[in-house]
C-alpha atoms as a PDB file:
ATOM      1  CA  UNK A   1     119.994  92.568  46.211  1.00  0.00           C
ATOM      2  CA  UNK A   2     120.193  88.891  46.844  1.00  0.00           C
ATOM      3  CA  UNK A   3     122.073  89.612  50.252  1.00  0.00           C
ATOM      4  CA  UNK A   4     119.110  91.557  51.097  1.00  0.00           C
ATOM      5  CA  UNK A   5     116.654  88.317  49.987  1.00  0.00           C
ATOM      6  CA  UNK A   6     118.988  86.009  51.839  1.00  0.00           C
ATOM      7  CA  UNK A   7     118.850  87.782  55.152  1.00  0.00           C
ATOM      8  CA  UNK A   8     115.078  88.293  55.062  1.00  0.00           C
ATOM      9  CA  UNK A   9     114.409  84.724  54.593  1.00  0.00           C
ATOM     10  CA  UNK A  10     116.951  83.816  57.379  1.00  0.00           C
ATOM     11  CA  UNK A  11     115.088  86.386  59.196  1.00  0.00           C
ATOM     12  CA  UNK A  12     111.750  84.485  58.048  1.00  0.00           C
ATOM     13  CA  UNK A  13     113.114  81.369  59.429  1.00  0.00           C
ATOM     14  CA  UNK A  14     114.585  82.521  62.521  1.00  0.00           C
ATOM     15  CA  UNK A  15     111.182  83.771  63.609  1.00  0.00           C
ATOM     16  CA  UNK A  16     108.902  80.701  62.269  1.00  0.00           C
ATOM     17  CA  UNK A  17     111.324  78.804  64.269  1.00  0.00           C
ATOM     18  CA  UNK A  18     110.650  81.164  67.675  1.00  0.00           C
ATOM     19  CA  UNK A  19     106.846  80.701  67.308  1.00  0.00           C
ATOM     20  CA  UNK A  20     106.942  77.244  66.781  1.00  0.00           C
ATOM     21  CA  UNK A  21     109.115  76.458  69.460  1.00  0.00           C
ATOM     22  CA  UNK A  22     107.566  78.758  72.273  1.00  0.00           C
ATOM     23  CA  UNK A  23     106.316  76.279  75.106  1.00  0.00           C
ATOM     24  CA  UNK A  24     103.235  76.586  78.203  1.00  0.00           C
ATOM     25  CA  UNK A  25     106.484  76.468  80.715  1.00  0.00           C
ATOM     26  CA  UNK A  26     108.125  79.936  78.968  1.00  0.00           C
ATOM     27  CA  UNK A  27     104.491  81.664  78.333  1.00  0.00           C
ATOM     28  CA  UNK A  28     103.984  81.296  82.162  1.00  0.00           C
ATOM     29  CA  UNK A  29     107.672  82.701  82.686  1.00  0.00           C
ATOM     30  CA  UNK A  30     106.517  85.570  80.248  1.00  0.00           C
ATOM     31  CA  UNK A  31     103.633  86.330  82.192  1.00  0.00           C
ATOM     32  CA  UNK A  32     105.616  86.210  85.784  1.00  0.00           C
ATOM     33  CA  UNK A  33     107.999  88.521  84.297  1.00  0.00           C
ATOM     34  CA  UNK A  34     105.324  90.375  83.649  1.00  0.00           C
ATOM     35  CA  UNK A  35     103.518  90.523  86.813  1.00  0.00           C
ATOM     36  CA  UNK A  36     107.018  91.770  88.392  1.00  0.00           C
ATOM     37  CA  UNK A  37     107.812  94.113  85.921  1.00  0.00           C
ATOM     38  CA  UNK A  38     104.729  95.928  87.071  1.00  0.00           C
ATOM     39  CA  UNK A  39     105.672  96.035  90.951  1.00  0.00           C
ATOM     40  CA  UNK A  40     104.094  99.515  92.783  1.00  0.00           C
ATOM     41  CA  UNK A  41     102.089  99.801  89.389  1.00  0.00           C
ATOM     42  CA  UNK A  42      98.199  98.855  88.661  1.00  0.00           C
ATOM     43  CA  UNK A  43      98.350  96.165  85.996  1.00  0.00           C
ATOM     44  CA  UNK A  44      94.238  95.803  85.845  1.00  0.00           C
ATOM     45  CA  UNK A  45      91.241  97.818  84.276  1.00  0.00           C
ATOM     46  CA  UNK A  46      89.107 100.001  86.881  1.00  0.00           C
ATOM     47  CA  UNK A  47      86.271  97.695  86.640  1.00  0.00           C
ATOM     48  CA  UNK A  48      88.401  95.161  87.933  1.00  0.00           C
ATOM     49  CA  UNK A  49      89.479  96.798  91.244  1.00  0.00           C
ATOM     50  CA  UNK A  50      85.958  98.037  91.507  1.00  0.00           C
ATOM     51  CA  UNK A  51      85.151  94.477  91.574  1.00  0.00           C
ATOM     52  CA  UNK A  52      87.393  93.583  94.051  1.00  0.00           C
ATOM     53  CA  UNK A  53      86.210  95.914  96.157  1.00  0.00           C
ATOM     54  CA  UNK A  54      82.657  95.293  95.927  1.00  0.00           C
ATOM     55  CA  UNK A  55      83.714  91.685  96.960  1.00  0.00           C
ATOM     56  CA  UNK A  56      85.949  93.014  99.631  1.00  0.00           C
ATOM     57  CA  UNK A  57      82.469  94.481 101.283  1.00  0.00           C
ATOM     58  CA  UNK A  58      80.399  91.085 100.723  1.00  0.00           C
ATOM     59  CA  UNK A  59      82.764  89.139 102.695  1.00  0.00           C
ATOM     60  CA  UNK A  60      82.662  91.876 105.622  1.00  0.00           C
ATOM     61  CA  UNK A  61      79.006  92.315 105.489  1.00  0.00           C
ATOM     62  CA  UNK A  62      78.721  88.089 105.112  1.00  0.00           C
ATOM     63  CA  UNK A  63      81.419  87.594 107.532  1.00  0.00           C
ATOM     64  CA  UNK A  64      81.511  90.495 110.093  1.00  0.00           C
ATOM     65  CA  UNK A  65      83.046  89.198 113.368  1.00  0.00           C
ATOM     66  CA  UNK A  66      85.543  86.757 111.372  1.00  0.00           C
ATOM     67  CA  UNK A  67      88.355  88.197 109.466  1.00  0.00           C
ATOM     68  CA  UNK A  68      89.744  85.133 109.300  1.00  0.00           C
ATOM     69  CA  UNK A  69      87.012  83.367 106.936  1.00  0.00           C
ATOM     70  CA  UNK A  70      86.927  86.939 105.165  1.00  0.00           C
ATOM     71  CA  UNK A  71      91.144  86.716 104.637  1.00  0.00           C
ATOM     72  CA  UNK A  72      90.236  82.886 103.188  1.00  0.00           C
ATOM     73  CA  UNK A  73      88.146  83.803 101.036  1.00  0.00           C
ATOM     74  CA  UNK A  74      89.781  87.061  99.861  1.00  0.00           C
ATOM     75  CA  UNK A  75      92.873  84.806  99.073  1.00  0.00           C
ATOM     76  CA  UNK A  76      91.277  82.214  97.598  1.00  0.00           C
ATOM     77  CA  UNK A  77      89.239  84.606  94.963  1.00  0.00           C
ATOM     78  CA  UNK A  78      92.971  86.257  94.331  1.00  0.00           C
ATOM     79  CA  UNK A  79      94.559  82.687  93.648  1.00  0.00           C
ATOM     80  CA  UNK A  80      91.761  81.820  90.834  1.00  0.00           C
ATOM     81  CA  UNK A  81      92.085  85.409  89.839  1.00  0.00           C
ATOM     82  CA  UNK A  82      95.605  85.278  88.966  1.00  0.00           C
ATOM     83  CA  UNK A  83      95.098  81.653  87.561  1.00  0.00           C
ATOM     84  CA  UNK A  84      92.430  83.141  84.703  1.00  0.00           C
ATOM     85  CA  UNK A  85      94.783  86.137  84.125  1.00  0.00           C
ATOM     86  CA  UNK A  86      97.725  83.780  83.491  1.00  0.00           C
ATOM     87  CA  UNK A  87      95.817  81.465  81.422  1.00  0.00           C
ATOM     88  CA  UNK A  88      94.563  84.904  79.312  1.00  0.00           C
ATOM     89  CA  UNK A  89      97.723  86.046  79.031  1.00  0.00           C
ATOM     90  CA  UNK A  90      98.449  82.930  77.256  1.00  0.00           C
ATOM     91  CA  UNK A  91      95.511  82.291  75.136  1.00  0.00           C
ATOM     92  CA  UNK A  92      96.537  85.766  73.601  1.00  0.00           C
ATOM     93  CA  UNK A  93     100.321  85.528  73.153  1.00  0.00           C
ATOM     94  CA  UNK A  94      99.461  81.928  71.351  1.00  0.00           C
ATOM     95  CA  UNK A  95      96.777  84.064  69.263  1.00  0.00           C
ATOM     96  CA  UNK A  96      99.700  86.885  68.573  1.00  0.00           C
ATOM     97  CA  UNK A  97     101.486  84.056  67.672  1.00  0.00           C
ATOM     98  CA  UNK A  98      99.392  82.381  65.321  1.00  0.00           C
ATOM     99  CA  UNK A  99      98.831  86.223  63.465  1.00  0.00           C
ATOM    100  CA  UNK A 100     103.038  86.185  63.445  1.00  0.00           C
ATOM    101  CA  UNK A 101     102.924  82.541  61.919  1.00  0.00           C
ATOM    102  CA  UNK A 102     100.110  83.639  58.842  1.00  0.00           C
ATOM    103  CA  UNK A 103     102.218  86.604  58.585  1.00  0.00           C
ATOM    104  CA  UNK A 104     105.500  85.539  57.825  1.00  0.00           C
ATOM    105  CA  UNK A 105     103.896  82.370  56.047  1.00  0.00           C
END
């Protein structure tokens, strides 16, 4: 029985020690592991590609004869995109983290 006790609270501090320790730098790595780990697959809600496409349109009706401004601009709304989805992904493994932490307190 006190084996059992002993390995549980190594186990306790073992994990206190991984969410403590977690940094920005390796949450971003998590999340670009992420991102390729879902290659060929759709990673975002319907709404969200609906979106997209509903911007794809404004920028051709906007920007008919230049599909170089339209490309820009496409690009550009992608780069923030990905920037707010990273920063989400974040903001909720430091909030599963913080759960873990209360848990295991």
């Amino acid at each position: 029985m006190v084996l059992k006790e002993i390995q549980e609270m190594k186990y306790i501090k073992a994990m206190k020690s991984i969410v403590n320790s977690i940094s920005d730098e390796q949450l971003s790595q998590y999340f670009k592991n992420y991102v390729e780990s879902t290659q060929c697959k759709e990673r975002h809600t319907d709404i969200a590609c609906d979106e997209v496409e509903v911007y794809d349109s404004m920028l051709s009706s906007i920007f008919p004869n230049d599909i170089n401004v339209q490309s820009k601009l496409y690009d550009k709304m992608m780069d923030v995109s990905v920037e707010y989805e990273e920063s989400g992904f974040m903001a909720g493994y430091r909030m599963c983290l913080e759960h873990l932490k209360q848990a295991i307190a």
